[in-house]
N, C-alpha and C. Protein backbone atom coordinates (compact mmCIF):
# COMPACT_ATOMS: atom_id res chain seq x y z
N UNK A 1 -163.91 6.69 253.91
CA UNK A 1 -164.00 5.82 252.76
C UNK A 1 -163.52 6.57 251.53
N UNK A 2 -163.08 5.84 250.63
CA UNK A 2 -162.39 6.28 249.35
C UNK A 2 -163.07 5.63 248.54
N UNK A 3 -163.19 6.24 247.52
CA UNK A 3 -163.57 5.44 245.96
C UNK A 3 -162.70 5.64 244.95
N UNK A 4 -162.12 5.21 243.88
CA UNK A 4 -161.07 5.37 243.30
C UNK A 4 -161.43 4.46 241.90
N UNK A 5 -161.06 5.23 241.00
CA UNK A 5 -160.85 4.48 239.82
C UNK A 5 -159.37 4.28 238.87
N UNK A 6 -158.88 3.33 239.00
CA UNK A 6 -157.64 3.16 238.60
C UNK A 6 -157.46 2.99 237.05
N UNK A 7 -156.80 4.44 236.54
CA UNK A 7 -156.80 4.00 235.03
C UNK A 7 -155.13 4.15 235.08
N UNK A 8 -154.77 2.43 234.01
CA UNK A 8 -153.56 2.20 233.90
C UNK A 8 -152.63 3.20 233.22
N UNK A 9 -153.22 3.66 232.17
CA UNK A 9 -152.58 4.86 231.21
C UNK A 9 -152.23 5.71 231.74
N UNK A 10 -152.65 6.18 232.82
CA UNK A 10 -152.31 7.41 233.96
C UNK A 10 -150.35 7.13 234.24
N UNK A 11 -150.40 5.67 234.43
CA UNK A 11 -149.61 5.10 235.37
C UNK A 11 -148.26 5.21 234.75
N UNK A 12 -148.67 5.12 233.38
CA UNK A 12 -147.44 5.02 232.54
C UNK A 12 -146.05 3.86 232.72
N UNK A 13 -145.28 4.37 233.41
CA UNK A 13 -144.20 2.98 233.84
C UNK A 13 -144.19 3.04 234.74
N UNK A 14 -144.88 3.97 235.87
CA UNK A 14 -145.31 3.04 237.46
C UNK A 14 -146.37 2.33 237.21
N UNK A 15 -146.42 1.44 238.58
CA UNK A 15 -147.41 0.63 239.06
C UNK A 15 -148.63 1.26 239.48
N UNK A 16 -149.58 1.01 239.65
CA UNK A 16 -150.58 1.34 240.87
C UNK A 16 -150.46 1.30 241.94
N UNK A 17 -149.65 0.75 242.34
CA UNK A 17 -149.17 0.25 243.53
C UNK A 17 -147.82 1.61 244.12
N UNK A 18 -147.40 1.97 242.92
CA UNK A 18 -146.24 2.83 243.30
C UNK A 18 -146.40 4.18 243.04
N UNK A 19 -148.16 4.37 243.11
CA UNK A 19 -148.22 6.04 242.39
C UNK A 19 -148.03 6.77 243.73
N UNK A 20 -147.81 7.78 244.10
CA UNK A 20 -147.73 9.23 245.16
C UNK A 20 -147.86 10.16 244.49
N UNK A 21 -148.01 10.91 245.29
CA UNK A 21 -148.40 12.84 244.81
C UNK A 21 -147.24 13.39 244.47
N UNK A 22 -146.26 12.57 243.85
CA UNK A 22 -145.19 13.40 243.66
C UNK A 22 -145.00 13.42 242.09
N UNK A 23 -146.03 12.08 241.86
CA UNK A 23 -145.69 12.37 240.20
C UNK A 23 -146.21 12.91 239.13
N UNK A 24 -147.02 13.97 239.91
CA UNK A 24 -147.15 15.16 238.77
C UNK A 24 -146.35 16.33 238.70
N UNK A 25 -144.90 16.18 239.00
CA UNK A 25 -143.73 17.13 239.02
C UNK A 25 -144.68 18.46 240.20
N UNK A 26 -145.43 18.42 241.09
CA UNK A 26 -145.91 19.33 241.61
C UNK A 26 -146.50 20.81 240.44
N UNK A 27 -147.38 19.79 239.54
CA UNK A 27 -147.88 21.11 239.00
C UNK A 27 -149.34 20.75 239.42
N UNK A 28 -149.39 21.91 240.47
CA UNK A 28 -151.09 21.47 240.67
C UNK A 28 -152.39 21.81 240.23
N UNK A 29 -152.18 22.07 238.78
CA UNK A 29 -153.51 21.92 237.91
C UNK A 29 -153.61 20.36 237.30
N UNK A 30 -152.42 19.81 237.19
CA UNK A 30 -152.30 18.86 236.50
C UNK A 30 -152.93 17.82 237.68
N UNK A 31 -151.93 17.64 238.72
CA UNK A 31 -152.72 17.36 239.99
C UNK A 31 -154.19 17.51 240.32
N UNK A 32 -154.82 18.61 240.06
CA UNK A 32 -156.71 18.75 240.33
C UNK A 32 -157.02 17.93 239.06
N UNK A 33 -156.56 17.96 237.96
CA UNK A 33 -156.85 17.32 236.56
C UNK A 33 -156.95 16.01 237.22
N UNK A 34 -156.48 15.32 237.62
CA UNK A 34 -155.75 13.97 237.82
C UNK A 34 -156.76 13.42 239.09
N UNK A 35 -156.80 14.41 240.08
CA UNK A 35 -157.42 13.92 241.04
C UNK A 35 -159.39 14.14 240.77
N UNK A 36 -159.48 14.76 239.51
CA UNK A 36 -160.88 15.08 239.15
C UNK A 36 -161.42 13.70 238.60
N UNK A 37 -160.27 13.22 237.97
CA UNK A 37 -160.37 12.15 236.84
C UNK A 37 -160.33 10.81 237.69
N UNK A 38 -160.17 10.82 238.57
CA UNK A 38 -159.54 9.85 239.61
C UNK A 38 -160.70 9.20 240.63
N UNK A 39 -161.64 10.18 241.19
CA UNK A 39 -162.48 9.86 241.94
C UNK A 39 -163.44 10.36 241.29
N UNK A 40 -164.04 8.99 240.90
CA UNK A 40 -165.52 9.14 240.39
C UNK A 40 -166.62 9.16 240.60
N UNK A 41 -168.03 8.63 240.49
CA UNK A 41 -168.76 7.78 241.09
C UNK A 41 -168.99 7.03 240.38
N UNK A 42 -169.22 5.64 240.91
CA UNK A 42 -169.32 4.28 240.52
C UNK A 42 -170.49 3.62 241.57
N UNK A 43 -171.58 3.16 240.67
CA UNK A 43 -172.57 2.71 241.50
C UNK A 43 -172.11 0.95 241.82
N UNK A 44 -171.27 0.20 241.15
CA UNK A 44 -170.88 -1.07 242.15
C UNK A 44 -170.24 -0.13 243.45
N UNK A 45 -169.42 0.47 243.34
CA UNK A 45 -168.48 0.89 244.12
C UNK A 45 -169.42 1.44 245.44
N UNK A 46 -170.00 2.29 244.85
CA UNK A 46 -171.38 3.06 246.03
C UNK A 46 -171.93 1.68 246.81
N UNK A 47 -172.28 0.74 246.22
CA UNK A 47 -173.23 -0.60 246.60
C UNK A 47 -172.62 -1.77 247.72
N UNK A 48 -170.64 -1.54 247.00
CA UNK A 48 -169.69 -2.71 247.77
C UNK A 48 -169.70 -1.73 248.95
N UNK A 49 -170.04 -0.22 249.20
CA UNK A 49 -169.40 0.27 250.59
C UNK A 49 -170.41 0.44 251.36
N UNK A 50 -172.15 0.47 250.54
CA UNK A 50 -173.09 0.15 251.61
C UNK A 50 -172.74 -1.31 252.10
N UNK A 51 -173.08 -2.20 251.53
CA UNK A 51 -172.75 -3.44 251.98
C UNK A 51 -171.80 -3.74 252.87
N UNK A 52 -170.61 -3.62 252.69
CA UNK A 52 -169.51 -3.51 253.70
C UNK A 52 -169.47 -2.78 254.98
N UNK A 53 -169.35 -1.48 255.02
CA UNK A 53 -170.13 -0.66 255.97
C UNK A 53 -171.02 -1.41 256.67
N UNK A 54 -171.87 -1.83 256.21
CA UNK A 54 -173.63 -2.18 257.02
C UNK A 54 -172.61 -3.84 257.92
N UNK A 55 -171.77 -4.06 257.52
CA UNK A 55 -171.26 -5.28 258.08
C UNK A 55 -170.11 -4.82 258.85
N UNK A 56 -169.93 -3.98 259.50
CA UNK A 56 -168.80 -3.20 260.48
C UNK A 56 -167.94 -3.05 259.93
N UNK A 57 -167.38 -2.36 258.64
CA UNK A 57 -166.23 -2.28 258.15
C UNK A 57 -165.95 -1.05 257.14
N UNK A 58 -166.46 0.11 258.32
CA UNK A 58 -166.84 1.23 257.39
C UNK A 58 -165.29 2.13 257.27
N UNK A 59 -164.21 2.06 257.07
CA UNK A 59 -163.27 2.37 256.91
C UNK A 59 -162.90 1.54 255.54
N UNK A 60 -163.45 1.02 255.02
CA UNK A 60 -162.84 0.06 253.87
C UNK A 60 -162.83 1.21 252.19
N UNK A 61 -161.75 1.08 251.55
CA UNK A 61 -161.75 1.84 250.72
C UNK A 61 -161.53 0.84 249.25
N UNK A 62 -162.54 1.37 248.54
CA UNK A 62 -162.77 0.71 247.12
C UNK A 62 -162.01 1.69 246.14
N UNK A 63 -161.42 0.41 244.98
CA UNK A 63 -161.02 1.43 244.15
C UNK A 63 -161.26 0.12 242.94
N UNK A 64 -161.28 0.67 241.79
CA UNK A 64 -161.74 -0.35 241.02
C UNK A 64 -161.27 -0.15 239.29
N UNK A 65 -161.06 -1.08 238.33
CA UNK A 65 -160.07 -1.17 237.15
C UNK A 65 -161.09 -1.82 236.12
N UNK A 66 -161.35 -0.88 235.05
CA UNK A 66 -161.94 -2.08 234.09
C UNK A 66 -160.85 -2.57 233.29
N UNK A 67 -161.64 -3.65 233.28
CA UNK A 67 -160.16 -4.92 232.35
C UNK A 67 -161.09 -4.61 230.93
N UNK A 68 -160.55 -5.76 230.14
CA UNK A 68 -161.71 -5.62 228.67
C UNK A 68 -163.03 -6.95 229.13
N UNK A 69 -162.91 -7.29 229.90
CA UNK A 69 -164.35 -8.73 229.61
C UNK A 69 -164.84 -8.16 231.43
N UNK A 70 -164.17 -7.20 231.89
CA UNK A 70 -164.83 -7.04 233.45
C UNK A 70 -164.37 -6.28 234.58
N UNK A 71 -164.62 -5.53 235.22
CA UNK A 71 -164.37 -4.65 236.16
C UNK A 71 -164.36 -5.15 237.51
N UNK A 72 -162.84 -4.97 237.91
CA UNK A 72 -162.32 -5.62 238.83
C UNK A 72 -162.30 -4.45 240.35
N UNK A 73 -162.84 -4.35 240.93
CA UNK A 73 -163.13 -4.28 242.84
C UNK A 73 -162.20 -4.54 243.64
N UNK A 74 -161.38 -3.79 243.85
CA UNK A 74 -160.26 -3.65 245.38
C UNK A 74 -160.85 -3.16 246.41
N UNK A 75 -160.97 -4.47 247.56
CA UNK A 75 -161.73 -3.56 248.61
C UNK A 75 -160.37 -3.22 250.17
N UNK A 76 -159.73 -2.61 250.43
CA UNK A 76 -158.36 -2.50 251.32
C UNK A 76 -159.19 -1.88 252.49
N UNK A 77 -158.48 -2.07 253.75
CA UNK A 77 -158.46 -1.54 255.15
C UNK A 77 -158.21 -2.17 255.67
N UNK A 78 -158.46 -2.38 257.06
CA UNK A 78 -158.04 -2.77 258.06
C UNK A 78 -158.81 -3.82 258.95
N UNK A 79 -158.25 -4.96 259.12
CA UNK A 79 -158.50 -6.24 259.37
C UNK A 79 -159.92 -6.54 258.77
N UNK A 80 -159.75 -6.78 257.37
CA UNK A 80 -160.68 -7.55 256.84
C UNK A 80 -161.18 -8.78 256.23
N UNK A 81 -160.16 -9.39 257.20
CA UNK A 81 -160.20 -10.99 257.11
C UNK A 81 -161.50 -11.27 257.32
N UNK A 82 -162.14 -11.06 257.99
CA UNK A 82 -164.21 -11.38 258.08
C UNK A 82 -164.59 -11.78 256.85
N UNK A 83 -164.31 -10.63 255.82
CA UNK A 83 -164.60 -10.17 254.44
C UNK A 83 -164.22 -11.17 253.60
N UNK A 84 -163.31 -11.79 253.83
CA UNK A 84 -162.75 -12.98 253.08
C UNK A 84 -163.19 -14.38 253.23
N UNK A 85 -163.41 -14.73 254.46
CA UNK A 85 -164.07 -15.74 255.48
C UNK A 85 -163.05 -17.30 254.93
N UNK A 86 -163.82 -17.86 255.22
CA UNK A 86 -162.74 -19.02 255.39
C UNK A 86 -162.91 -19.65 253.98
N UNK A 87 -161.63 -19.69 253.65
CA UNK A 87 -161.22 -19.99 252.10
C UNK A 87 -161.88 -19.34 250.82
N UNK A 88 -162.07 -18.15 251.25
CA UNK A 88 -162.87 -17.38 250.40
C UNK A 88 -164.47 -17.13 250.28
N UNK A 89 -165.06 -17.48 250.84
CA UNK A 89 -166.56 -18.08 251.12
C UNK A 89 -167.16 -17.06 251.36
N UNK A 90 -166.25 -16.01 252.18
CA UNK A 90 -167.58 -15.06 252.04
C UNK A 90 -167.11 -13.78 251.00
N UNK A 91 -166.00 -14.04 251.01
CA UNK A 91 -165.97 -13.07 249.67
C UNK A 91 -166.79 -13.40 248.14
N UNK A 92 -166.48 -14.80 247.91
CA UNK A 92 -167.62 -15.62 246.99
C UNK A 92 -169.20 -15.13 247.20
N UNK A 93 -169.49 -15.30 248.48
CA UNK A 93 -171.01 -14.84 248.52
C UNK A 93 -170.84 -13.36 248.58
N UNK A 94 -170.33 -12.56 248.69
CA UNK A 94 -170.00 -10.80 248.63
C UNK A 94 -170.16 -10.42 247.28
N UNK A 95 -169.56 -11.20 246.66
CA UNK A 95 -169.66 -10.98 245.36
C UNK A 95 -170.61 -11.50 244.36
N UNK A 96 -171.42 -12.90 244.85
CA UNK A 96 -172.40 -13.36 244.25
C UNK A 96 -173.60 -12.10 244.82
N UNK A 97 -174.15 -11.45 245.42
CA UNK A 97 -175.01 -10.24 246.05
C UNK A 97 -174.52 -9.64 245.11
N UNK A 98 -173.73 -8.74 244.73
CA UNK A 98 -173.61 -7.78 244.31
C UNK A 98 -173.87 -8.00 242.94
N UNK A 99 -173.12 -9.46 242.36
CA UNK A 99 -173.94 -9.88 241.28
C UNK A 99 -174.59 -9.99 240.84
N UNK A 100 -175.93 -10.40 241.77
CA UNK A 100 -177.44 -10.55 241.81
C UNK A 100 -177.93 -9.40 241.35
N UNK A 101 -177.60 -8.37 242.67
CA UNK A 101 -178.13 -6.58 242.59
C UNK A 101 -177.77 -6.01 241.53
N UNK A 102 -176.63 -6.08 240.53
CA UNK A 102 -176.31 -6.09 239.37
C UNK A 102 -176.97 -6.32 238.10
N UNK A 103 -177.71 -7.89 238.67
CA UNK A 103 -178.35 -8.02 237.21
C UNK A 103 -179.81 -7.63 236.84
N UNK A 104 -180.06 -7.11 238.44
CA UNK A 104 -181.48 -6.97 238.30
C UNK A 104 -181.76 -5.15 238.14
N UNK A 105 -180.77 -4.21 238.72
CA UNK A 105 -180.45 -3.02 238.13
C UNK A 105 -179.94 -2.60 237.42
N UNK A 106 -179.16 -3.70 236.65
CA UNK A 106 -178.55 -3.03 235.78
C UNK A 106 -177.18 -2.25 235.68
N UNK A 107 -176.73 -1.99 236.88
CA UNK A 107 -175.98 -0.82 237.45
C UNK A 107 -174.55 -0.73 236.27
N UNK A 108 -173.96 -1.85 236.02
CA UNK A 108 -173.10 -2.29 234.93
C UNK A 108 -172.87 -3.07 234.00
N UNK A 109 -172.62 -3.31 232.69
CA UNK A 109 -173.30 -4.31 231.64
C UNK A 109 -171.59 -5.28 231.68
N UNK A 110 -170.62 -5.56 232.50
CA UNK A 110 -169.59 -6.03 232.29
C UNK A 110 -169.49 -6.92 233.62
N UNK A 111 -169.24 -8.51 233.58
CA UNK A 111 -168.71 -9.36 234.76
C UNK A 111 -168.35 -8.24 235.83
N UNK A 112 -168.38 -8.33 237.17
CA UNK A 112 -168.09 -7.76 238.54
C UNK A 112 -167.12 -8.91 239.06
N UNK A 113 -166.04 -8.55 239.21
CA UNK A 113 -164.99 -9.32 240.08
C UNK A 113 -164.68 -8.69 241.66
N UNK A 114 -164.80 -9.01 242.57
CA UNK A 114 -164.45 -8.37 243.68
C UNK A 114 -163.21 -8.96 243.99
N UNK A 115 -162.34 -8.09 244.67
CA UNK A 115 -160.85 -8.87 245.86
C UNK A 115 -160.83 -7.77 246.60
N UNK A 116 -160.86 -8.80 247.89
CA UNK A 116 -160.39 -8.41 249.54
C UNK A 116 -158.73 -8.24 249.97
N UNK A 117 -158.42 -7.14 249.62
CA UNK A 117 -157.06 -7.37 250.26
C UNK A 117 -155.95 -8.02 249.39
N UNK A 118 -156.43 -8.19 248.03
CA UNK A 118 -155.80 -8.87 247.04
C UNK A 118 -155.83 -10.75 247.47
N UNK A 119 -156.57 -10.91 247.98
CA UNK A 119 -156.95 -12.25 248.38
C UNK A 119 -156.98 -12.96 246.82
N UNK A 120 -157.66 -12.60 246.22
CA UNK A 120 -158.27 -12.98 244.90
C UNK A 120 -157.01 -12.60 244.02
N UNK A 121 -156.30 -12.20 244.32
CA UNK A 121 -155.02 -12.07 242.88
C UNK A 121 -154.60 -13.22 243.75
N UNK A 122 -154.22 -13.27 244.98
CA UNK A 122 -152.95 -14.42 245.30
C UNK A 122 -153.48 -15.83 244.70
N UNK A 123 -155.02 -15.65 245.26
CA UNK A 123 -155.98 -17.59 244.75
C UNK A 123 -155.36 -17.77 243.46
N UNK A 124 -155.78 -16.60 242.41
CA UNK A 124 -155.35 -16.85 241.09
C UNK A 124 -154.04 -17.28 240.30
N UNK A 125 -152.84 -16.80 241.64
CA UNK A 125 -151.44 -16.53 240.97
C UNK A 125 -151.27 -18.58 242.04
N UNK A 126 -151.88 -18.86 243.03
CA UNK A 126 -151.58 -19.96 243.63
C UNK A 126 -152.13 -20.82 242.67
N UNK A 127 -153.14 -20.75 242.04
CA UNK A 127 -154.38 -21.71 241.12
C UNK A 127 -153.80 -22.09 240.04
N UNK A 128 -153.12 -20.90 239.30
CA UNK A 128 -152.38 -21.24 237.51
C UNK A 128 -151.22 -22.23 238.03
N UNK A 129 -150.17 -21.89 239.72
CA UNK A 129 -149.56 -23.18 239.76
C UNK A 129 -149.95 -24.34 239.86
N UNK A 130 -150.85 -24.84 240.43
CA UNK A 130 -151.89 -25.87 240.59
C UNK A 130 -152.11 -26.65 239.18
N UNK A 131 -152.33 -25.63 238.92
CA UNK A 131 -152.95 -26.05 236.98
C UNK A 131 -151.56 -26.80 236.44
N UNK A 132 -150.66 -25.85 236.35
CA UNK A 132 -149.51 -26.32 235.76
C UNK A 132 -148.79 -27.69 236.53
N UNK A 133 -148.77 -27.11 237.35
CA UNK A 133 -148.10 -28.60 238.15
C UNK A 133 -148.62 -29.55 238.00
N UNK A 134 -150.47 -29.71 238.11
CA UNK A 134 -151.11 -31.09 238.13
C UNK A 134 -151.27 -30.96 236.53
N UNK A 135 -150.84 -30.66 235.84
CA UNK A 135 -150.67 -30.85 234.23
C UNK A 135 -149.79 -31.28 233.40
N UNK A 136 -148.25 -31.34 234.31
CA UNK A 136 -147.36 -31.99 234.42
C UNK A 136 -147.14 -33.56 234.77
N UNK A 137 -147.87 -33.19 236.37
CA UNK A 137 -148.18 -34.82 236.82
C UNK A 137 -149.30 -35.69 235.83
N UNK A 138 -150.25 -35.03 235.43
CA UNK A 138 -150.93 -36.02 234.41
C UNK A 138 -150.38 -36.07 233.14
N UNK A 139 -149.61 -35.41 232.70
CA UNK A 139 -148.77 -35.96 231.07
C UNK A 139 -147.63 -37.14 231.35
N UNK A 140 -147.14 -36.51 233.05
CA UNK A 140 -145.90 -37.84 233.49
C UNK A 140 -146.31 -39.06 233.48
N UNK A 141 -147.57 -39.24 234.43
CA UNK A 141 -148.13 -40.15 234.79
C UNK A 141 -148.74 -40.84 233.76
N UNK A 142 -149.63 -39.91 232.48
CA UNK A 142 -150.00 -40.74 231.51
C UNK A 142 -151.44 -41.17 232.19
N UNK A 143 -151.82 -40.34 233.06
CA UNK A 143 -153.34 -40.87 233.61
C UNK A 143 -154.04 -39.66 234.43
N UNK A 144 -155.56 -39.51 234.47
CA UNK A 144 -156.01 -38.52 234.90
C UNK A 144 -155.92 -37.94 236.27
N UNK A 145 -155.82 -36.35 236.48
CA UNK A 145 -155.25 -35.86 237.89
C UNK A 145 -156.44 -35.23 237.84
N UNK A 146 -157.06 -35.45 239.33
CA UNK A 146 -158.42 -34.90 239.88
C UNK A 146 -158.02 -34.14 241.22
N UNK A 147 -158.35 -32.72 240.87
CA UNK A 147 -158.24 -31.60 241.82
C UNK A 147 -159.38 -31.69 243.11
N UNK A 148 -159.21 -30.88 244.24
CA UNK A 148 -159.87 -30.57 245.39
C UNK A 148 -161.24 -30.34 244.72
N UNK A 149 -162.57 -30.09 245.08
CA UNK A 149 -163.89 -29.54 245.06
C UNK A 149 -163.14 -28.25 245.16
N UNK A 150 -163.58 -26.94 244.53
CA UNK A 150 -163.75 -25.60 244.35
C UNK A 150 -164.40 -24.99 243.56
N UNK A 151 -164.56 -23.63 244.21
CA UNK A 151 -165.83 -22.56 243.85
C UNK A 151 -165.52 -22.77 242.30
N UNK A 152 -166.67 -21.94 241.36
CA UNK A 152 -166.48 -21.92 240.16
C UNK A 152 -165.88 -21.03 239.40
N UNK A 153 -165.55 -19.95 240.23
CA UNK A 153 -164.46 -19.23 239.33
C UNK A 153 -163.11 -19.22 239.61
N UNK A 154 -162.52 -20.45 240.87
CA UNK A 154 -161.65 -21.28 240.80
C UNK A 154 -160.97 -22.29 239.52
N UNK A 155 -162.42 -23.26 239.25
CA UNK A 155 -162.56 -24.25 238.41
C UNK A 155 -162.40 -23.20 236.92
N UNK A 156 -162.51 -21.82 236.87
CA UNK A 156 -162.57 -21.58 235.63
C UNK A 156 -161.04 -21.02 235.32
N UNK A 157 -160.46 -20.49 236.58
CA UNK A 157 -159.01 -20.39 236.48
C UNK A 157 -158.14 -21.18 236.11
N UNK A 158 -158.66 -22.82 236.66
CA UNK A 158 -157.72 -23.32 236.33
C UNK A 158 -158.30 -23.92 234.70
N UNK A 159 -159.19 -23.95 234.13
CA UNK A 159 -159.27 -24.04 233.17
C UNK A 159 -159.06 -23.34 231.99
N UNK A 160 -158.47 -22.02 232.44
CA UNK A 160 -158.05 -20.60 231.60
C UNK A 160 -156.41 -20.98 231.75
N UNK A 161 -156.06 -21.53 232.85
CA UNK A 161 -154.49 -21.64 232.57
C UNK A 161 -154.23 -22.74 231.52
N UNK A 162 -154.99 -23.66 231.75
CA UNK A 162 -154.87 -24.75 230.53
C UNK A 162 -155.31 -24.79 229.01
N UNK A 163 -156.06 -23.68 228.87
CA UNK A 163 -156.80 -23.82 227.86
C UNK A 163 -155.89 -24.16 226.51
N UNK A 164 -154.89 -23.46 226.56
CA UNK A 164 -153.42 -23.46 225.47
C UNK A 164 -152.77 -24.52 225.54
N UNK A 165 -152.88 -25.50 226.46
CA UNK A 165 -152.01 -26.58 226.79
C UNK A 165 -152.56 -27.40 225.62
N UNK A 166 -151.58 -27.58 224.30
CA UNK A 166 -152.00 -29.17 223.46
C UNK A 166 -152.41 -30.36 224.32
N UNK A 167 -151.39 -30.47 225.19
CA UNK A 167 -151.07 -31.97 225.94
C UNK A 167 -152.07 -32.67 226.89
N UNK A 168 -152.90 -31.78 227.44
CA UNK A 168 -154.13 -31.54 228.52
C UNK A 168 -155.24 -31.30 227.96
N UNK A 169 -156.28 -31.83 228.55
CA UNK A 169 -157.86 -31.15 228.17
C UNK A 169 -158.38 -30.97 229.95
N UNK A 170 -159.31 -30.11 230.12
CA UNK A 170 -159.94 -30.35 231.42
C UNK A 170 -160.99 -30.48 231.59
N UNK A 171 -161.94 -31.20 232.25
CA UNK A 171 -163.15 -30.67 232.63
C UNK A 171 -163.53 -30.73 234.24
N UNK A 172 -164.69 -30.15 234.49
CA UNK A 172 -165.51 -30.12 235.19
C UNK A 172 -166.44 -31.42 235.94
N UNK A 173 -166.53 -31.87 236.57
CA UNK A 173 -167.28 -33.04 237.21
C UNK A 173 -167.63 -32.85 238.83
N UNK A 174 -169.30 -33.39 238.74
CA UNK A 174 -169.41 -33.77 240.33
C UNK A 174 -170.53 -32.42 239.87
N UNK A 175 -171.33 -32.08 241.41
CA UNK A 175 -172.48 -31.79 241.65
C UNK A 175 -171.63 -30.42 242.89
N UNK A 176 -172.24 -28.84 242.78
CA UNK A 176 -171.79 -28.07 244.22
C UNK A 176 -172.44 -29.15 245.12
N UNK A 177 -171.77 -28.72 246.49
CA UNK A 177 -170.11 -27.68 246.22
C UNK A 177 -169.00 -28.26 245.81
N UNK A 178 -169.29 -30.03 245.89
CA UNK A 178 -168.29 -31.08 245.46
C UNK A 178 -167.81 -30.95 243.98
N UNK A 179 -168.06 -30.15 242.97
CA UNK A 179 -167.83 -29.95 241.96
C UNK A 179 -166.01 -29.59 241.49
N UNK A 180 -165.52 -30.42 240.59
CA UNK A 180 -164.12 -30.58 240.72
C UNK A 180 -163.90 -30.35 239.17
N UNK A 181 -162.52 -30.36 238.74
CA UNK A 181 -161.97 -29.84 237.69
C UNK A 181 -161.09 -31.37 237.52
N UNK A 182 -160.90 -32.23 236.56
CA UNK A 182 -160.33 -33.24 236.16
C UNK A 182 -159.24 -32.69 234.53
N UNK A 183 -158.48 -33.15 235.08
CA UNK A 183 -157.07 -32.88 233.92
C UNK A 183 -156.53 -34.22 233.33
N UNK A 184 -157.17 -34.30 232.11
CA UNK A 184 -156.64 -35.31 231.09
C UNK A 184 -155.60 -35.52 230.58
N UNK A 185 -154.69 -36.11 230.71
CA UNK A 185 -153.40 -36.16 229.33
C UNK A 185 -154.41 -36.56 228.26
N UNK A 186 -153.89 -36.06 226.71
CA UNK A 186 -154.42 -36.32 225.73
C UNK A 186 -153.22 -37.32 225.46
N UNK A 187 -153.74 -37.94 224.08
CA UNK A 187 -152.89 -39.27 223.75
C UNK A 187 -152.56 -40.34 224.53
N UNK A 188 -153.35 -40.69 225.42
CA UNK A 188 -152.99 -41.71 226.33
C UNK A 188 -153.95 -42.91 226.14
C-alpha cells in the first residue's frame, strides 16, 4: 500500500499523471526532499485503507489532493470494480462511512471526496455533458427537461455546471432515491 499526497506546485508543467523519478535531474537530496514531502500521514487516508483492506483489497494505493472547498481521495489497484459497485453505489456508500467517521472524529475540517479508479472524474466530465446538452434541449424546446433519479452529488454537479447559465434555472424534485434535477428555460 502507498499513501501519497499530491501537491500540484511540485508538478509545475507536468501532470500528476506524468511525474517519474527522473524529474529531479537525478539530484538525490532533492529527490529525499521530495519524497519526504510526498508521503505523509493522513488519517482519511490511514481510515480509506483500513476500510478497503478489511474488504479484500489490500493492494489498493491512496493518494490524495486538497482542492480549496475539499480533499479529494484516489483510491488505484487492481480490479476494483467491487469498490465502485453498480453505478457508483458503493463507492457513494464508501464515502458516505468515511464521512460519517469524519464528522464524529473530526479527523479533517474540509468536504471528503473519494474516486475509485477515477470513476468519479469520468461521472463528473459525463454529468457537465448531460447538463449542457439537456440545457440546450430545454431553451430549444422552450419547456422543462427532467433528468434520470441520481445520487446527490450527481444532482449537485449538474447544478454547478448550470449555475452560470442566464437561460436555465434548475432544481431538485422528488423524494431518495427517486430524487431528480429539473432544468427550466427561463423566459418561457
Amino acid at each position: 500500500m502507498m499513501r501519497k499526497y499530491i501537491d500540484e506546485e511540485r508538478f509545475d508543467d507536468k501532470g500528476a499523471d506524468e511525474y517519474d523519478e527522473d524529474y529531479y535531474d537525478d539530484d538525490p537530496e532533492e529527490e529525499e526532499r521530495a519524497d519526504s514531502a510526498v508521503v505523509a500521514d493522513d488519517k482519511i487516508a490511514d481510515l480509506l485503507y483500513e476500510i478497503v483492506s478489511r474488504m479484500g483489497f489490500a493492494d489498493a494505493d491512496i493518494e490524495w489532493e486538497d482542492w480549496p472547498d475539499h480533499v479529494r481521495y484516489y483510491v488505484e489497484g487492481k480490479d476494483l470494480g467491487a469498490l465502485i459497485g453498480r453505478h457508483g453505489s458503493t463507492l457513494e456508500a464508501l464515502q458516505y462511512i468515511v464521512g460519517v467517521i469524519n464528522s464524529h472524529q473530526q479527523l479533517v475540517e474540509h468536504m471528503i471526496i473519494v474516486d475509485i479508479e477515477g470513476y468519479r472524474e469520468r461521472r463528473e466530465v459525463n454529468l457537465r455533458r448531460l447538463a449542457l446538452r439537456s440545457a440546450e434541449l430545454a431553451i430549444q424546446q422552450g419547456r422543462e427537461v427532467e433528468l434520470e433519479p441520481m445520487p446527490s452529488s450527481d444532482r449537485r454537479t449538474i447544478h454547478m455546471t448550470l449555475k452560470s447559465n442566464p437561460n436555465v434555472e434548475t432544481e431538485s424534485e422528488g423524494d431518495e432515491p427517486e430524487r431528480r434535477v429539473i432544468i427550466i428555460p427561463r423566459n418561457c
